[in-house]
Protein backbone atom coordinates (compact mmCIF):
# COMPACT_ATOMS: atom_id res chain seq x y z
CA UNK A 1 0.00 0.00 0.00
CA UNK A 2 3.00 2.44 1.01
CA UNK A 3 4.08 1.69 -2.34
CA UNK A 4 1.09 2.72 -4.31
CA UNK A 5 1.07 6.03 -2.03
CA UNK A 6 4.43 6.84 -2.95
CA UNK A 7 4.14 6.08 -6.44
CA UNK A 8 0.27 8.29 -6.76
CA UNK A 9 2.60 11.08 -5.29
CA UNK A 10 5.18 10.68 -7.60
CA UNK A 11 3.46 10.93 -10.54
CA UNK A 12 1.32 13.55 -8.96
CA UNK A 13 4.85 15.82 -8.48
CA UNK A 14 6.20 14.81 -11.79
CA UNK A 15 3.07 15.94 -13.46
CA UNK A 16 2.67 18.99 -11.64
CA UNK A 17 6.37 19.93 -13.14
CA UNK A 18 5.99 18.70 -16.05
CA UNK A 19 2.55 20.18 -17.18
CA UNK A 20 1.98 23.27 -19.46
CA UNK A 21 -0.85 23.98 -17.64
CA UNK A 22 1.34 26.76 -15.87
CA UNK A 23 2.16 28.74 -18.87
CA UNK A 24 -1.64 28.27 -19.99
CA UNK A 25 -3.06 30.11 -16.10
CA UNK A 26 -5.32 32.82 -16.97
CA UNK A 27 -4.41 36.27 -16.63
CA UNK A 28 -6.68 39.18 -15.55
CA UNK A 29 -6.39 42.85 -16.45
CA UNK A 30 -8.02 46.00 -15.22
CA UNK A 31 -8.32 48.26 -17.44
CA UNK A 32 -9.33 52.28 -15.85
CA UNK A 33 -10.69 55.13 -18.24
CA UNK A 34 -12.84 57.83 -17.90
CA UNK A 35 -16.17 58.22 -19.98
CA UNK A 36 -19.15 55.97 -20.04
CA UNK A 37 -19.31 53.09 -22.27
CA UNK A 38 -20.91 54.95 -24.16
CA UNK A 39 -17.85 57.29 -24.89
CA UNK A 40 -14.83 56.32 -27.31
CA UNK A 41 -12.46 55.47 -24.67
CA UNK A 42 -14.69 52.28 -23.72
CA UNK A 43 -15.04 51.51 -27.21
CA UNK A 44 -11.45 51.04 -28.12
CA UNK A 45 -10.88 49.10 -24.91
CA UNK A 46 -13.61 46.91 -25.44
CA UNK A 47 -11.85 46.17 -29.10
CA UNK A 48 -8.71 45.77 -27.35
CA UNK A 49 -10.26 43.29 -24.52
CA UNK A 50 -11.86 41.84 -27.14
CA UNK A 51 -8.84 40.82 -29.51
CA UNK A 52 -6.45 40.13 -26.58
CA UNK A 53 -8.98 37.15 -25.46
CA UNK A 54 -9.40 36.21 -28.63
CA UNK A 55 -5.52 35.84 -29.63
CA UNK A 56 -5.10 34.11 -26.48
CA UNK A 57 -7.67 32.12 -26.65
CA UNK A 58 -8.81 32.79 -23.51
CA UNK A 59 -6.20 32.82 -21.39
CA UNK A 60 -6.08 37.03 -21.14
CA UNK A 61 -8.91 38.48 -19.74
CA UNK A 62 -9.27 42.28 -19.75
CA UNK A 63 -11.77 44.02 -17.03
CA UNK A 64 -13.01 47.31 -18.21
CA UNK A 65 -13.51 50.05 -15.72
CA UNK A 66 -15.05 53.11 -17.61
CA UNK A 67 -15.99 56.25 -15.33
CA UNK A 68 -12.89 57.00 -13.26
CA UNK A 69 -13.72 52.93 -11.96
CA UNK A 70 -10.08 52.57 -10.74
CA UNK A 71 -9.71 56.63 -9.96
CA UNK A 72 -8.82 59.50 -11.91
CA UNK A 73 -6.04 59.70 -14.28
CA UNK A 74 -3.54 61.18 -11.54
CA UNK A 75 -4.33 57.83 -9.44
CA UNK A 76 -4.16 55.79 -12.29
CA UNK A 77 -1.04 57.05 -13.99
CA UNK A 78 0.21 56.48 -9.98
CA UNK A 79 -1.11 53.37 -9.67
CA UNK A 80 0.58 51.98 -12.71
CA UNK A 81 4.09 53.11 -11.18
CA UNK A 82 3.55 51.48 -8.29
CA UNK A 83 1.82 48.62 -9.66
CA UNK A 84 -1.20 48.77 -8.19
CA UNK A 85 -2.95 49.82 -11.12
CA UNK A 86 -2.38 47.51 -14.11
CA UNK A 87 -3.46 49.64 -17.43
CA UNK A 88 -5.17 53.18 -18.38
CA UNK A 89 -6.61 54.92 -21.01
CA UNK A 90 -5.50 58.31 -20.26
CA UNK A 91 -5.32 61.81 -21.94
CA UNK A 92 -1.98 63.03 -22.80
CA UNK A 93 -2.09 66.35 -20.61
CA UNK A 94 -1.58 64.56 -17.16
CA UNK A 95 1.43 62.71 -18.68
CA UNK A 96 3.02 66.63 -18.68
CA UNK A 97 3.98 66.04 -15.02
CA UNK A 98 5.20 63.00 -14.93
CA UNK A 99 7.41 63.84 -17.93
CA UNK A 100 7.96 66.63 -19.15
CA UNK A 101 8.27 66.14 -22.90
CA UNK A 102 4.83 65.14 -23.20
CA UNK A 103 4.08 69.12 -22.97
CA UNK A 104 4.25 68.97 -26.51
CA UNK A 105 0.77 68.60 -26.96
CA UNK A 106 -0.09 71.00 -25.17
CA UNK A 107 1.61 73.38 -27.01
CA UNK A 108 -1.11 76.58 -28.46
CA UNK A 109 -1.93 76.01 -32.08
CA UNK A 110 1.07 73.14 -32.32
CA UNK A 111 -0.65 71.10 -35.02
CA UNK A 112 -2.19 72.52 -37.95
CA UNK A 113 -5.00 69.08 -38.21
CA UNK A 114 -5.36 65.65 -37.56
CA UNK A 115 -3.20 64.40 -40.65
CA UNK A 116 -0.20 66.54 -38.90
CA UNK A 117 -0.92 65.37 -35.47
CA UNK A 118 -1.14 61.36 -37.03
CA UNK A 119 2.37 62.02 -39.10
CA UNK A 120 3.76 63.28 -35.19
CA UNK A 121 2.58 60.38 -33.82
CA UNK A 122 3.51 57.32 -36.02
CA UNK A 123 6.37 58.64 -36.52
CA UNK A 124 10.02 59.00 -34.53
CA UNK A 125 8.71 61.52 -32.13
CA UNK A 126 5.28 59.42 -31.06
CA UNK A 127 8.25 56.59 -30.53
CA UNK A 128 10.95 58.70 -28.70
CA UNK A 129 7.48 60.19 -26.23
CA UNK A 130 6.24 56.35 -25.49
CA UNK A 131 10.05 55.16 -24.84
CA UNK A 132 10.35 58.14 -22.06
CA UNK A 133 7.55 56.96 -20.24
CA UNK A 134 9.52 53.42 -19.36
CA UNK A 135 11.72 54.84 -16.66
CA UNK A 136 8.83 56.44 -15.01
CA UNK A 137 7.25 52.67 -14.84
CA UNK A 138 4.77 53.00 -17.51
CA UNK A 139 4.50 50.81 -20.63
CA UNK A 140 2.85 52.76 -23.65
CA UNK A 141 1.66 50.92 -26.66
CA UNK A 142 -0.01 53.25 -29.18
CA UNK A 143 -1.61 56.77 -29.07
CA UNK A 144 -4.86 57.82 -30.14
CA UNK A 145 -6.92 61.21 -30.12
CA UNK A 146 -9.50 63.26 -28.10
CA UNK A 147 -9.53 66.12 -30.38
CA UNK A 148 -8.94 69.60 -30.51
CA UNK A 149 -10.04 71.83 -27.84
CA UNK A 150 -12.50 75.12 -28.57
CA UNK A 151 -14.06 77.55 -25.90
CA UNK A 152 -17.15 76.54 -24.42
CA UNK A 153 -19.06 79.03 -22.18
CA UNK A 154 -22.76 79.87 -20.74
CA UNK A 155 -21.87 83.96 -20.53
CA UNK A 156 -21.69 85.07 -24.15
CA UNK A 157 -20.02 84.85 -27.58
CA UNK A 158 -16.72 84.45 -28.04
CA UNK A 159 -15.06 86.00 -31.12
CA UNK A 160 -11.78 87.60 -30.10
CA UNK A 161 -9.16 87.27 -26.92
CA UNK A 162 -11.46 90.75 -26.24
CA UNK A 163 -14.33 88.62 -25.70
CA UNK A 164 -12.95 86.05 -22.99
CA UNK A 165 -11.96 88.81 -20.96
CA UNK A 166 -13.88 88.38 -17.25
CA UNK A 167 -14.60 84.54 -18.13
CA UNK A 168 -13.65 81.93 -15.72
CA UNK A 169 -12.82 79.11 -17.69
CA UNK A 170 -11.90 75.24 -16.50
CA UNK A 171 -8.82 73.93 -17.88
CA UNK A 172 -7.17 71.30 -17.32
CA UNK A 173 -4.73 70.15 -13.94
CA UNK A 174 -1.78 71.62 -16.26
CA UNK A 175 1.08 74.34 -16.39
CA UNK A 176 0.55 74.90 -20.22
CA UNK A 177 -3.25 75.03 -20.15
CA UNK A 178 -3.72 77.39 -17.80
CA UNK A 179 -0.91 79.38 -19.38
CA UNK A 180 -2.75 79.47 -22.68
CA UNK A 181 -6.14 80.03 -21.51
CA UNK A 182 -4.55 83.33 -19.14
CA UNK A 183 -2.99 84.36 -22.37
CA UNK A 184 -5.81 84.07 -24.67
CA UNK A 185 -7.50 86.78 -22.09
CA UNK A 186 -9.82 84.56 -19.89
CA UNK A 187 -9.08 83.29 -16.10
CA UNK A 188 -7.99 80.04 -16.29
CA UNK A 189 -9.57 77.37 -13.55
CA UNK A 190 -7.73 74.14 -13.55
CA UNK A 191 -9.98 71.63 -12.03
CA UNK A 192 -10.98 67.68 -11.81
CA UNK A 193 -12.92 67.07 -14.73
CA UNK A 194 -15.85 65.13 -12.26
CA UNK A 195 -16.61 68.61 -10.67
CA UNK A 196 -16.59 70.25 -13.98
CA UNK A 197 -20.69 70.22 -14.39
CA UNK A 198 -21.48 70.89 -10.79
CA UNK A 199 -19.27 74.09 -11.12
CA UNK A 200 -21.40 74.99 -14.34
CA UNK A 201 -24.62 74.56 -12.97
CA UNK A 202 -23.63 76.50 -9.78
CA UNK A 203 -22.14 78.95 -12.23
CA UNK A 204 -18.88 79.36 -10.02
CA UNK A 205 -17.56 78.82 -13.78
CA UNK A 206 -18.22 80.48 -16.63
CA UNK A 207 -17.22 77.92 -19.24
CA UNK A 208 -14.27 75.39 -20.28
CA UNK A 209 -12.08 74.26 -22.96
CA UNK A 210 -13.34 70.95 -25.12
CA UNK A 211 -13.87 69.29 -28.00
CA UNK A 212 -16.76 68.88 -30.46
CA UNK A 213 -17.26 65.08 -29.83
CA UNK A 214 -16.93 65.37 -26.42
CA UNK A 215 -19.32 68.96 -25.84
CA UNK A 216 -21.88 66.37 -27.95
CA UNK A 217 -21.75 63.09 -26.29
CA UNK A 218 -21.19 64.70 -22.55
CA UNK A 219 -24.18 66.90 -23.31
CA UNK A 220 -22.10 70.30 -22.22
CA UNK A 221 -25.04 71.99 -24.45
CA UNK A 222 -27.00 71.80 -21.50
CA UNK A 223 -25.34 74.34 -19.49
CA UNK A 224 -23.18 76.48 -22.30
CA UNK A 225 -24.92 77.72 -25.37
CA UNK A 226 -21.89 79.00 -27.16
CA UNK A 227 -18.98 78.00 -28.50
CA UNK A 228 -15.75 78.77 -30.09
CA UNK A 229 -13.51 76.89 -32.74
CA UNK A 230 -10.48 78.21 -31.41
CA UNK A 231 -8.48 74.70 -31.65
CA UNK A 232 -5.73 75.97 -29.22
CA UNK A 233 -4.77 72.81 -28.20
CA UNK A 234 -4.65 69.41 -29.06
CA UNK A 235 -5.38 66.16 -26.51
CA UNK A 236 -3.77 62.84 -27.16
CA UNK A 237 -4.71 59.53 -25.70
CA UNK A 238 -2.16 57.34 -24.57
CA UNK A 239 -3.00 52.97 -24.09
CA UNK A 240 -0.81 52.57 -21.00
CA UNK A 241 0.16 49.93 -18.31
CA UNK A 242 2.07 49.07 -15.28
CA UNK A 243 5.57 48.45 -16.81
CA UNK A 244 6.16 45.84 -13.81
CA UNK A 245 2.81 44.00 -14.80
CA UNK A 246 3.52 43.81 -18.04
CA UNK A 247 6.98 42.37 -17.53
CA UNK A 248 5.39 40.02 -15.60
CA UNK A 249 3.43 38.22 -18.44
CA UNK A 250 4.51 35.65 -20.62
CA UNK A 251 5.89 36.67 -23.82
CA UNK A 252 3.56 35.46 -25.78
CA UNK A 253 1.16 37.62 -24.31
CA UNK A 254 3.26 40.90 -24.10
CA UNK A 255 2.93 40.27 -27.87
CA UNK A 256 -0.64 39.61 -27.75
CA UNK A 257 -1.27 42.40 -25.36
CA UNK A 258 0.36 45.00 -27.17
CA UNK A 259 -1.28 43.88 -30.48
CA UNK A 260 -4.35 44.53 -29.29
CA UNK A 261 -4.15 47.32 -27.51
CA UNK A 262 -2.61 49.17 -31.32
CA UNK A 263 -6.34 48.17 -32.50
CA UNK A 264 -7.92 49.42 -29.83
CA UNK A 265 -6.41 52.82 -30.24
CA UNK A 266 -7.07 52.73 -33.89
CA UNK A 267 -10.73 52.02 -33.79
CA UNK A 268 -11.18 54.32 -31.64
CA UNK A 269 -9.31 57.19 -33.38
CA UNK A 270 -11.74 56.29 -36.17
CA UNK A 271 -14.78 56.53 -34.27
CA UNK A 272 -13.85 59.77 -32.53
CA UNK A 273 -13.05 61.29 -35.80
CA UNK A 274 -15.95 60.27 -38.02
CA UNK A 275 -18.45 61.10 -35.10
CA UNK A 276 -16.95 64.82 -35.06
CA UNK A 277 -17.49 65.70 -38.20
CA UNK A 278 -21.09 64.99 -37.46
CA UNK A 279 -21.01 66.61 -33.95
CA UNK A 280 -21.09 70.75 -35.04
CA UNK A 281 -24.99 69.66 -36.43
CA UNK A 282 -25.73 68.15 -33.39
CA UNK A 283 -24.53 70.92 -30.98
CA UNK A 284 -26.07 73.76 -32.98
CA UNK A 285 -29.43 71.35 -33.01
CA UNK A 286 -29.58 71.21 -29.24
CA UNK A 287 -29.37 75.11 -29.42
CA UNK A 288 -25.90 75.91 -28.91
CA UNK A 289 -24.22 78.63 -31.10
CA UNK A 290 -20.64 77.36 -32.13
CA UNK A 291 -18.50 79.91 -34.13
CA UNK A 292 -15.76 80.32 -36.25
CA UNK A 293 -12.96 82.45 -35.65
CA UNK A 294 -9.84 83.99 -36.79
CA UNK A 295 -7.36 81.65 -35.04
CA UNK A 296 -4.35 84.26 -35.68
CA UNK A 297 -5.21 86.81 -32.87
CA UNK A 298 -6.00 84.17 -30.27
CA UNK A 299 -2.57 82.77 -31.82
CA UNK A 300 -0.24 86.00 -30.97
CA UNK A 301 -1.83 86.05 -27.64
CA UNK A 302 0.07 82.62 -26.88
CA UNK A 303 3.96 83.25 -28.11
CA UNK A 304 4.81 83.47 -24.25
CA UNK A 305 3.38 80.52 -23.98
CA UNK A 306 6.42 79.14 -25.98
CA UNK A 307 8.86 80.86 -24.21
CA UNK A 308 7.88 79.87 -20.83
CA UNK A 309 7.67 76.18 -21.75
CA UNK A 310 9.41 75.13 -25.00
CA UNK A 311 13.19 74.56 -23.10
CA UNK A 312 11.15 72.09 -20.82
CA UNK A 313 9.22 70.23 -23.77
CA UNK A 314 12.94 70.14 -25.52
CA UNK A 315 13.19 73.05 -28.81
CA UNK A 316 14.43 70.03 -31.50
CA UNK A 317 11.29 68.05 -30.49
CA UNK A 318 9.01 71.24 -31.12
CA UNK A 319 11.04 71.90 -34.89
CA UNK A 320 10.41 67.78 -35.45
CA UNK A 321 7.02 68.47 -34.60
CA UNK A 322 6.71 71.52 -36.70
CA UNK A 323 8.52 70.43 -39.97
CA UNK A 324 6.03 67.35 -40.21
CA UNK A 325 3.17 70.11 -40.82
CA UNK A 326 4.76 72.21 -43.30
C-alpha cells in the first residue's frame, strides 16, 4: 500500500512539473478610463479586450472600468508606477507632469489638423514620447486622439481674446493650459474634470475648454450655449500599463497584449473622428451657437506661452514636430 502512495505522489509531483498547464493560467487585467461606455475610450478598450482574449484564446482576460472605476487619471497614472494599477486609457495632458516632454501637446496652435498630429505620432517623435515613459514605470503601446479643444461658455459669444476677458474658464490640472487660456485673455480654472458640471450649474464657472465630440456626447449643451472653434490645443490619448505587470506576463502575451491594444487605439481614433465631423450639427441642433474664428489673434496672444515652456518640452522636439506640418 505504502508503495502505491508513494508512487500516486510521484506521478502527482512529476506531473505537476511537467505540465503546461502553468504557462496556460489565466491572466486578468483592469483596465481604468474615464467616460461611459458609451464614450470612445470604452469603445477602443472593449476592441482591445476583445482581440487580446481572442488571440489568447482565452487565457487574457481584460476588465473594463469606464468612469474614473479605478480613480482618476492622476491615481491611475500612480497606480501603474507602483503597480497597483495595471493599465489606463489616459489623456496626454496629465502625462506633462510625470514627464515633461509630453508638454508637446499642449503646445497653443502646435498642429495645424489631424493628418499633422497622425504624421507626429507614427512617426520618430510618437516613438521617442512612449520610450520616455519606461523609466517612469509605464508601458505605452499606441496613441490615439480626443480632439482639438475650442471655448465653451454659458456667458456670451466668443469672437476675439477681447471677448474672454472676465470669463472663468476650466482647464485642465496643467502648467501649459492654464498658461494658454490666461494668455488668450480669460481666467484660467484648472480643475478635476468630475466637478466640472457641478461648477457649471452653480455657475462658479463660466465655461471650459473641449472638443466637439466630447461637448456632444457629454451633453455640455445643457449648461453652455456657445462655443468657439479656437483649436488651441490638441489632446492625445495614450493605451498605457504598469511596466512591472507587463513584464510580468509571458511573452507570448506581451505580444498579444500590445497587439491589441494598437487596435484598440485605432478604432477608436476612427470613431472619434468620423463622429466629429457629425457633432457641429448636433450641438447647434440642441441650441448651442458654435462659431468660427480667426485663429491668428487668439494665436499671438500665446507666443509666451512658448517661451515659458518650449526649453522644458525640448526646442528640436518642437522643430520635429513643426517640420512634419509644413
Amino acid at each position: 500500500m505504502r508503495r502505491k502512495i508513494l508512487a500516486c505522489l510521484l506521478t502527482a509531483i512529476c506531473g505537476a512539473v511537467i505540465s503546461p498547464a502553468g504557462a496556460q493560467e489565466k491572466v486578468v487585467l483592469k483596465v481604468g478610463m474615464l467616460g461611459t461606455t458609451e464614450y470612445f475610450y470604452y469603445k477602443g478598450a472593449k476592441r482591445m479586450a476583445d482581440l487580446a482574449a481572442e488571440r489568447s484564446k482565452g487565457r487574457l482576460e481584460l476588465q473594463l472600468f469606464p468612469n474614473q472605476g479605478l480613480g482618476n487619471e492622476r491615481d491611475m497614472i500612480e497606480g501603474m508606477q507602483l503597480g497597483t494599477v495595471d493599465m489606463a486609457i489616459i489623456n496626454t495632458p496629465l502625462l506633462a507632469s510625470f514627464e515633461p516632454r509630453f508638454m508637446l501637446f499642449d503646445m497653443p496652435f502646435m498642429f495645424n489638423d489631424w493628418n499633422h498630429v497622425n504624421k507626429v505620432l507614427s512617426g520618430q517623435v510618437g516613438q521617442e514620447l512612449m520610450k520616455a515613459l519606461e523609466p517612469k514605470g509605464l508601458k505605452a503601446f499606441a496613441f490615439s486622439t480626443a480632439g482639438f479643444r475650442h471655448v465653451i461658455n454659458q456667458r456670451r459669444e466668443v469672437r476675439t481674446p477681447d471677448d474672454l476677458k472676465g470669463l472663468k474658464i476650466r482647464t485642465l490640472d496643467n502648467p501649459v493650459h492654464v498658461a494658454i487660456m490666461n494668455a488668450m485673455g480669460a481666467n484660467a480654472t484648472p480643475m478635476q474634470y468630475g466637478e466640472v458640471m457641478t461648477a457649471l450649474r452653480q455657475k462658479t464657472i463660466d465655461g471650459l475648454d473641449f472638443q466637439l465630440g466630447s461637448t456632444a456626447t457629454e451633453k455640455m449643451y445643457e449648461v453652455n450655449k456657445y462655443m468657439a472653434l479656437t483649436g488651441h490645443v490638441f489632446t492625445g490619448v495614450i493605451y498605457l500599463a504598469s511596466l512591472k505587470r507587463f513584464n510580468a506576463l509571458p511573452a507570448d502575451l506581451q505580444k498579444t497584449l500590445s497587439e491589441a491594444a494598437v487596435a484598440g487605439a485605432n478604432t477608436e481614433t476612427e470613431l472619434f473622428n468620423k463622429f466629429e465631423q457629425d457633432a457641429r450639427s448636433i450641438l447647434e441642433k440642441n441650441g448651442m451657437k458654435v462659431v468660427d474664428v480667426d485663429k491668428a489673434p487668439f494665436r499671438a496672444r500665446t507666443t509666451s506661452v512658448y517661451q515659458t515652456f518650449q526649453d522644458r518640452v525640448g526646442k528640436n522636439l518642437i522643430e520635429m514636430a513643426r517640420k512634419l506640418g509644413q
